[in-house]
N, C-alpha and C. Protein backbone atom coordinates (compact mmCIF):
# COMPACT_ATOMS: atom_id res chain seq x y z
N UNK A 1 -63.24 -51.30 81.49
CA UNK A 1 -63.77 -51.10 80.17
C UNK A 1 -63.46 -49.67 79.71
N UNK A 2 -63.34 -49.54 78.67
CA UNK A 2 -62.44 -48.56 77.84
C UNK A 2 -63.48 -47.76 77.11
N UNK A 3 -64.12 -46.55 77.39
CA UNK A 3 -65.28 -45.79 76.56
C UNK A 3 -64.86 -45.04 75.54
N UNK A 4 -65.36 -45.02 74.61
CA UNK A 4 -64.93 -43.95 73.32
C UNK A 4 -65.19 -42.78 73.50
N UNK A 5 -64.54 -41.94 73.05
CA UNK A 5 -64.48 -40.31 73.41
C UNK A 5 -65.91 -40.11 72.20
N UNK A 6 -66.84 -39.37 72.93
CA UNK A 6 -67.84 -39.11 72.41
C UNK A 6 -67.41 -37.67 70.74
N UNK A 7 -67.54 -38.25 69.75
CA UNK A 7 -67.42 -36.97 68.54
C UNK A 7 -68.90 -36.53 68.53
N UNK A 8 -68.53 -34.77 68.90
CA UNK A 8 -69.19 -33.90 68.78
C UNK A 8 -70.02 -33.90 66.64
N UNK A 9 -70.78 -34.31 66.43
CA UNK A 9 -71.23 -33.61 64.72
C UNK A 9 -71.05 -32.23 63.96
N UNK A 10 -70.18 -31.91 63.35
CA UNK A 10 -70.21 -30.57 63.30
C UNK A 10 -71.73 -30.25 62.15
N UNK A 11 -72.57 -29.60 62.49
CA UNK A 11 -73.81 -28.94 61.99
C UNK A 11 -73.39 -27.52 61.11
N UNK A 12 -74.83 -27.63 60.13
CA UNK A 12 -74.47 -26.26 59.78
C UNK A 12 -74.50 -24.92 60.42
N UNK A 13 -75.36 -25.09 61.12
CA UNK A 13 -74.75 -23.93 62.53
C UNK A 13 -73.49 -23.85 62.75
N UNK A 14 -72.97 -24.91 63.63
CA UNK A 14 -71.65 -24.23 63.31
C UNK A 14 -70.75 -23.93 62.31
N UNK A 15 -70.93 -24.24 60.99
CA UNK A 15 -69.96 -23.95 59.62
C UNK A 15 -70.68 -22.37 59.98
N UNK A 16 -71.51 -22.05 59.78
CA UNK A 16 -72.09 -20.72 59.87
C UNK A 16 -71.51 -19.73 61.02
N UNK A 17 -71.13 -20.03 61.81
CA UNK A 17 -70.67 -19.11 63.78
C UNK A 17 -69.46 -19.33 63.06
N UNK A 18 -68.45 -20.41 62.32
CA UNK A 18 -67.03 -20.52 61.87
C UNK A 18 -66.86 -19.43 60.65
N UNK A 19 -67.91 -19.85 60.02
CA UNK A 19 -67.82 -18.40 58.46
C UNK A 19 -67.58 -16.74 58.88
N UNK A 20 -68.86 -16.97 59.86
CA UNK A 20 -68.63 -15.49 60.15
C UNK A 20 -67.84 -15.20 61.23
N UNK A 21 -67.02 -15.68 62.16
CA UNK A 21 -66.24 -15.48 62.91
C UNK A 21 -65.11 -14.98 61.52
N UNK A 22 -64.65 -15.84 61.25
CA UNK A 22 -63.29 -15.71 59.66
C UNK A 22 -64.02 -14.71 59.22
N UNK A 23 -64.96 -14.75 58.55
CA UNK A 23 -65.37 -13.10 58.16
C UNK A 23 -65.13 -11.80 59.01
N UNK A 24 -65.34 -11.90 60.38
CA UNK A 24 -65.12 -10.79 61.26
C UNK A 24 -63.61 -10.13 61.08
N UNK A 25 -62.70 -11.82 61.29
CA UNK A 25 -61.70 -11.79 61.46
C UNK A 25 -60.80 -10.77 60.22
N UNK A 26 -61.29 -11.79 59.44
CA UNK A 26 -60.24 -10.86 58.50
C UNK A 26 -60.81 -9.66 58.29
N UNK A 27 -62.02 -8.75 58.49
CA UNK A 27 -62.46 -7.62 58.33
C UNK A 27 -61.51 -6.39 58.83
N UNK A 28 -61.37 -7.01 60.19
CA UNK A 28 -60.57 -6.68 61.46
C UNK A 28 -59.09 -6.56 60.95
N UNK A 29 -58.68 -7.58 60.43
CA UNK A 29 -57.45 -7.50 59.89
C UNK A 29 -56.78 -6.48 58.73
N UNK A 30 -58.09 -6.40 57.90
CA UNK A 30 -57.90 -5.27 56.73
C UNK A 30 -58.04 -3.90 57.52
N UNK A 31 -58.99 -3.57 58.04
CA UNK A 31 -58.70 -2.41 59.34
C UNK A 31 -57.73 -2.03 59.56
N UNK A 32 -56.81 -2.76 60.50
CA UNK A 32 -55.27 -3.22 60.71
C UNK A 32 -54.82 -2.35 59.77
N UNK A 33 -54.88 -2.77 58.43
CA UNK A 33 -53.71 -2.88 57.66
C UNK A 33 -54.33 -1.53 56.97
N UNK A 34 -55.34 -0.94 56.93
CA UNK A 34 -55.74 0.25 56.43
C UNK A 34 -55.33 1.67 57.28
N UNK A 35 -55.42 1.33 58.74
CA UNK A 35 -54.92 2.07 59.23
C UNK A 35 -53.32 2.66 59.43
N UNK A 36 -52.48 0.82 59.50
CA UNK A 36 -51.45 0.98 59.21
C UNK A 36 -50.66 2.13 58.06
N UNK A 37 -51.34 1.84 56.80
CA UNK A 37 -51.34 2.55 55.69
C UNK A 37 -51.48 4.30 55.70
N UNK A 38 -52.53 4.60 57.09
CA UNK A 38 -52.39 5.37 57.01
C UNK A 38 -51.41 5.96 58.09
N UNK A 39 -51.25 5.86 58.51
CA UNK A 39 -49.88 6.10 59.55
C UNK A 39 -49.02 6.32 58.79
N UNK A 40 -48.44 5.23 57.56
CA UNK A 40 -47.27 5.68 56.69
C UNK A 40 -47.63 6.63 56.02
N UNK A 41 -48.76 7.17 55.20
CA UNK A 41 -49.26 8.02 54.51
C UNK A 41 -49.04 9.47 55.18
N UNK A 42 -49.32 9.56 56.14
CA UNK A 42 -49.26 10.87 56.93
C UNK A 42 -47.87 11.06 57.24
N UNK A 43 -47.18 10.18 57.39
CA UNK A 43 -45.75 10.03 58.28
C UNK A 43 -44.42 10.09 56.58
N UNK A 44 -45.13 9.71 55.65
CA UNK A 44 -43.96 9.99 54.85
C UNK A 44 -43.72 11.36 54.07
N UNK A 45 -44.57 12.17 54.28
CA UNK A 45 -44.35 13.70 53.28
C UNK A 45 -42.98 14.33 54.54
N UNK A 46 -43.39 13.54 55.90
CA UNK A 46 -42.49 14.78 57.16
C UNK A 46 -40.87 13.91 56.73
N UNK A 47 -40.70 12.99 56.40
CA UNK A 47 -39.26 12.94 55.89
C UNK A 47 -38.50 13.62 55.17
N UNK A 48 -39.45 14.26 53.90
CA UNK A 48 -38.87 15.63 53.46
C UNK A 48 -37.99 16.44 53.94
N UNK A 49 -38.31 16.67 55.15
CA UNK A 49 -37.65 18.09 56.50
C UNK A 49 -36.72 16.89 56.62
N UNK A 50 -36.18 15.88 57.05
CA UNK A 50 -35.17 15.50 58.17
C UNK A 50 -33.77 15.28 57.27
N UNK A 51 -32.82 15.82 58.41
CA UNK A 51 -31.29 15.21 57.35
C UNK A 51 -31.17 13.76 56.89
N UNK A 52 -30.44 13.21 56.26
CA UNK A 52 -30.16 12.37 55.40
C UNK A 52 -30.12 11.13 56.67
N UNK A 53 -29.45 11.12 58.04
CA UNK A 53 -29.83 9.84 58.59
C UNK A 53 -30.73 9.86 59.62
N UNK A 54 -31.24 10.81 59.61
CA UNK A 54 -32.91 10.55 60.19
C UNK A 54 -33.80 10.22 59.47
N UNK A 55 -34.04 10.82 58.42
CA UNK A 55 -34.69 10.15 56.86
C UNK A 55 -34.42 8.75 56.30
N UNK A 56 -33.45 8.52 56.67
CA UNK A 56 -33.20 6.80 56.40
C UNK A 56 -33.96 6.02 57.76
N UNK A 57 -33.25 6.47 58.84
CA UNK A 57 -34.00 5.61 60.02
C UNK A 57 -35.59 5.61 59.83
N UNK A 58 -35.89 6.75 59.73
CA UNK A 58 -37.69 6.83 59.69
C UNK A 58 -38.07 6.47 58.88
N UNK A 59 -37.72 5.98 57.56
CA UNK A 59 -37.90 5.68 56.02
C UNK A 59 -38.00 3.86 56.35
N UNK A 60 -36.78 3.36 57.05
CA UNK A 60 -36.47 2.25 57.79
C UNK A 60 -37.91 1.63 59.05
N UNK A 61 -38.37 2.48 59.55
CA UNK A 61 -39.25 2.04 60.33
C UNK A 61 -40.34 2.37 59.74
N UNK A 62 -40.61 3.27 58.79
CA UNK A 62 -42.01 2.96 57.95
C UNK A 62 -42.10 1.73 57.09
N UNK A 63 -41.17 1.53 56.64
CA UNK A 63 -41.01 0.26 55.88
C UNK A 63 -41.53 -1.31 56.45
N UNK A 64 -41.03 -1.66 57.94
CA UNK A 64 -41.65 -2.01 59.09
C UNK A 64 -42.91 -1.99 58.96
N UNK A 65 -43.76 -0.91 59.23
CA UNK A 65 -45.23 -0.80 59.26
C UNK A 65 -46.00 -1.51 57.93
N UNK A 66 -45.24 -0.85 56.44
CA UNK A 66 -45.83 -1.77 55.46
C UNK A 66 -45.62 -2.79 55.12
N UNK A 67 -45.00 -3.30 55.44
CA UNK A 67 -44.65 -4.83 55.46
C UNK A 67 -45.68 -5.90 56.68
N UNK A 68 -45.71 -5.14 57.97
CA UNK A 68 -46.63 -5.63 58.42
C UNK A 68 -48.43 -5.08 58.26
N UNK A 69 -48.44 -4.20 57.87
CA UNK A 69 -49.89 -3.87 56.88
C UNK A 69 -49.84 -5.32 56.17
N UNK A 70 -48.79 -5.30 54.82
CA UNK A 70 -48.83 -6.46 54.09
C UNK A 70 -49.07 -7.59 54.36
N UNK A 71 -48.44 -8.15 55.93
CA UNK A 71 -48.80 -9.29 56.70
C UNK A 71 -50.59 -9.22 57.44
N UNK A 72 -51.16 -8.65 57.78
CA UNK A 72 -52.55 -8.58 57.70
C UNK A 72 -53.30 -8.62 56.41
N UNK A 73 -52.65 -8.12 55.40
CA UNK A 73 -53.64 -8.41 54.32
C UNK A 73 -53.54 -9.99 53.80
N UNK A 74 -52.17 -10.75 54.01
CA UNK A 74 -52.39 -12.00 53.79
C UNK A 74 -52.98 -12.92 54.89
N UNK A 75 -53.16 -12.44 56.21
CA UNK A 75 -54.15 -13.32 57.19
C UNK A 75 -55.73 -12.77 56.79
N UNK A 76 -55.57 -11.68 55.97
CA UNK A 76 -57.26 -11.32 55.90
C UNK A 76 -57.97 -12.18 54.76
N UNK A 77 -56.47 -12.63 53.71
CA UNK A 77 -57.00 -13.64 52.76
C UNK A 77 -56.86 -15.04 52.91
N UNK A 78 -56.20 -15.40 54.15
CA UNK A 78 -56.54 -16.81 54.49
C UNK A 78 -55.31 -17.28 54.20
N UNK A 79 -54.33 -16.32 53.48
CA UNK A 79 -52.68 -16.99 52.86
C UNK A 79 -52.31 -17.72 53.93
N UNK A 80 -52.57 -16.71 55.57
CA UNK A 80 -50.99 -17.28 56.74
C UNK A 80 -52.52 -17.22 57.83
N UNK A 81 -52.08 -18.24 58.65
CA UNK A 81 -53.16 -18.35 60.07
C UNK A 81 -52.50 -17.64 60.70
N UNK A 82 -53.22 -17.44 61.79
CA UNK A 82 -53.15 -16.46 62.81
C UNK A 82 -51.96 -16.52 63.50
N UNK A 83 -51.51 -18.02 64.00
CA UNK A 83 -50.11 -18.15 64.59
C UNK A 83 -48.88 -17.54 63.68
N UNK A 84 -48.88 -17.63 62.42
CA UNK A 84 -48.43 -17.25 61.35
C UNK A 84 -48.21 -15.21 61.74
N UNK A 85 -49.55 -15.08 61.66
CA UNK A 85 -49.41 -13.30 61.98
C UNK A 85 -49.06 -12.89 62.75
N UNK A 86 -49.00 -13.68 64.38
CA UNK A 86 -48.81 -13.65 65.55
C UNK A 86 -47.08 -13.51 65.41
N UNK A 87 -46.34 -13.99 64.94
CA UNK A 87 -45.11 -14.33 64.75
C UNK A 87 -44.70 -13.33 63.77
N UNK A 88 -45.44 -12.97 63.13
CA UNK A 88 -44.77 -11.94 62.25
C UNK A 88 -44.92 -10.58 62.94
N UNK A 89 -46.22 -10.51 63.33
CA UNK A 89 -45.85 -9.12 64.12
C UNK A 89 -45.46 -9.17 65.63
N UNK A 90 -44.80 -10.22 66.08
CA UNK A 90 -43.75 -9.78 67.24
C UNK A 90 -42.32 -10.37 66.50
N UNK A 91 -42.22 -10.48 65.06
CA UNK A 91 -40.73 -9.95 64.43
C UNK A 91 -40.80 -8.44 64.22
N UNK A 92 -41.73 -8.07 63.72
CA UNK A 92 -41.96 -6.30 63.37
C UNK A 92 -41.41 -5.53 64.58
N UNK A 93 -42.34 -5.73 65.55
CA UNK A 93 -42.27 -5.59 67.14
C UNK A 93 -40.65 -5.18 67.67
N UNK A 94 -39.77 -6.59 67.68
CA UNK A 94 -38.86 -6.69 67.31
C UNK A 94 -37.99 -5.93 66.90
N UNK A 95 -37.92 -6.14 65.53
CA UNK A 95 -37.28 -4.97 64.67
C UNK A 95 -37.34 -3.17 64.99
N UNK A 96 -38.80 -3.21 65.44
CA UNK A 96 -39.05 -1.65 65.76
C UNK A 96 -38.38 -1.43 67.45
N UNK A 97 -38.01 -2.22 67.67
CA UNK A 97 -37.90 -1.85 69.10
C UNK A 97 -36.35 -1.63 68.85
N UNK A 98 -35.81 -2.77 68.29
CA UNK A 98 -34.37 -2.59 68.17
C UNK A 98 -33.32 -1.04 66.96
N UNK A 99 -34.73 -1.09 66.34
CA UNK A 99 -33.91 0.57 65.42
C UNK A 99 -34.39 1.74 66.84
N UNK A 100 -35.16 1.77 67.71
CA UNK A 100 -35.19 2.75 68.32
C UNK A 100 -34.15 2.86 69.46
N UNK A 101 -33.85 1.63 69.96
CA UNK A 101 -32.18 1.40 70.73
C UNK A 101 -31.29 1.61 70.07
N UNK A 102 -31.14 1.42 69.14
CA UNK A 102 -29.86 1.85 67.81
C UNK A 102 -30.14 3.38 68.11
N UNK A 103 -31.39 3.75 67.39
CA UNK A 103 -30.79 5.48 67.48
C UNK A 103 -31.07 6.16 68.81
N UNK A 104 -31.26 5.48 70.20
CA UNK A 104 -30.93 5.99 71.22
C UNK A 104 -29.93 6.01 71.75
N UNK A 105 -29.01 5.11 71.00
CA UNK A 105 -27.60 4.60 71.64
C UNK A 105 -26.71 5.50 70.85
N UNK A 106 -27.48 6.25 69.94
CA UNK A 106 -26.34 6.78 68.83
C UNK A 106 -26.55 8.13 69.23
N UNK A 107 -28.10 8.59 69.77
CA UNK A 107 -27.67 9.96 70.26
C UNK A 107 -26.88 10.01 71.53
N UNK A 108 -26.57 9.25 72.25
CA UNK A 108 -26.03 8.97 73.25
C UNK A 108 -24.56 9.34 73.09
N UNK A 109 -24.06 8.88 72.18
CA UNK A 109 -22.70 8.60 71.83
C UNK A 109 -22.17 10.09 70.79
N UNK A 110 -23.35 10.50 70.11
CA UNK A 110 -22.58 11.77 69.78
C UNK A 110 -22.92 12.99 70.15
């Protein structure tokens, strides 16, 4: 004999532990992306000082950072789920890892 998988009821308790979890969440996420912000904020007046292709590379990897700031502010509004953010910031990840092999390979070479 074949038993039915017992369904759990979802209660308003839990809509409530689910609200505010997503509330935490994206709180957390704007954090993220505030801090991010400020990292570029502090980090873009020192491009001023650097020659023309260090100023591009670093200009290049701040760009990186706000874009993924930008990607936390759309998981903080519910735009992209988490797997969604998860994936975007190990493309960022990614990307940042590979301009810093680029210009390690280039001081290397000249």
């Amino acid at each position: 004999m074949q038993s039915t998988p017992k369904v759990r009821q979802v209660g308003a308790e839990d809509e409530v532990r689910v609200s505010l979890t997503r509330r935490w969440r994206s709180k957390r996420a704007l954090r993220s992306a505030q801090l991010l912000d400020e990292v570029v904020d502090t980090q873009l007046p020192l491009l001023a000082g650097f020659d023309e292709e260090r100023r591009r590379r670093s200009a290049d990897y701040l760009a990186e950072l706000v874009e993924l700031a930008q990607d936390y502010r759309c998981y903080a509004n519910g735009w992209i789920d988490s797997r969604e953010l998860d994936r975007r910031g190990q493309r960022t990840m990614n990307r940042l890892a590979r301009m810093r092999e680029e210009s390690s390979a280039r001081l290397i070479t000249d």
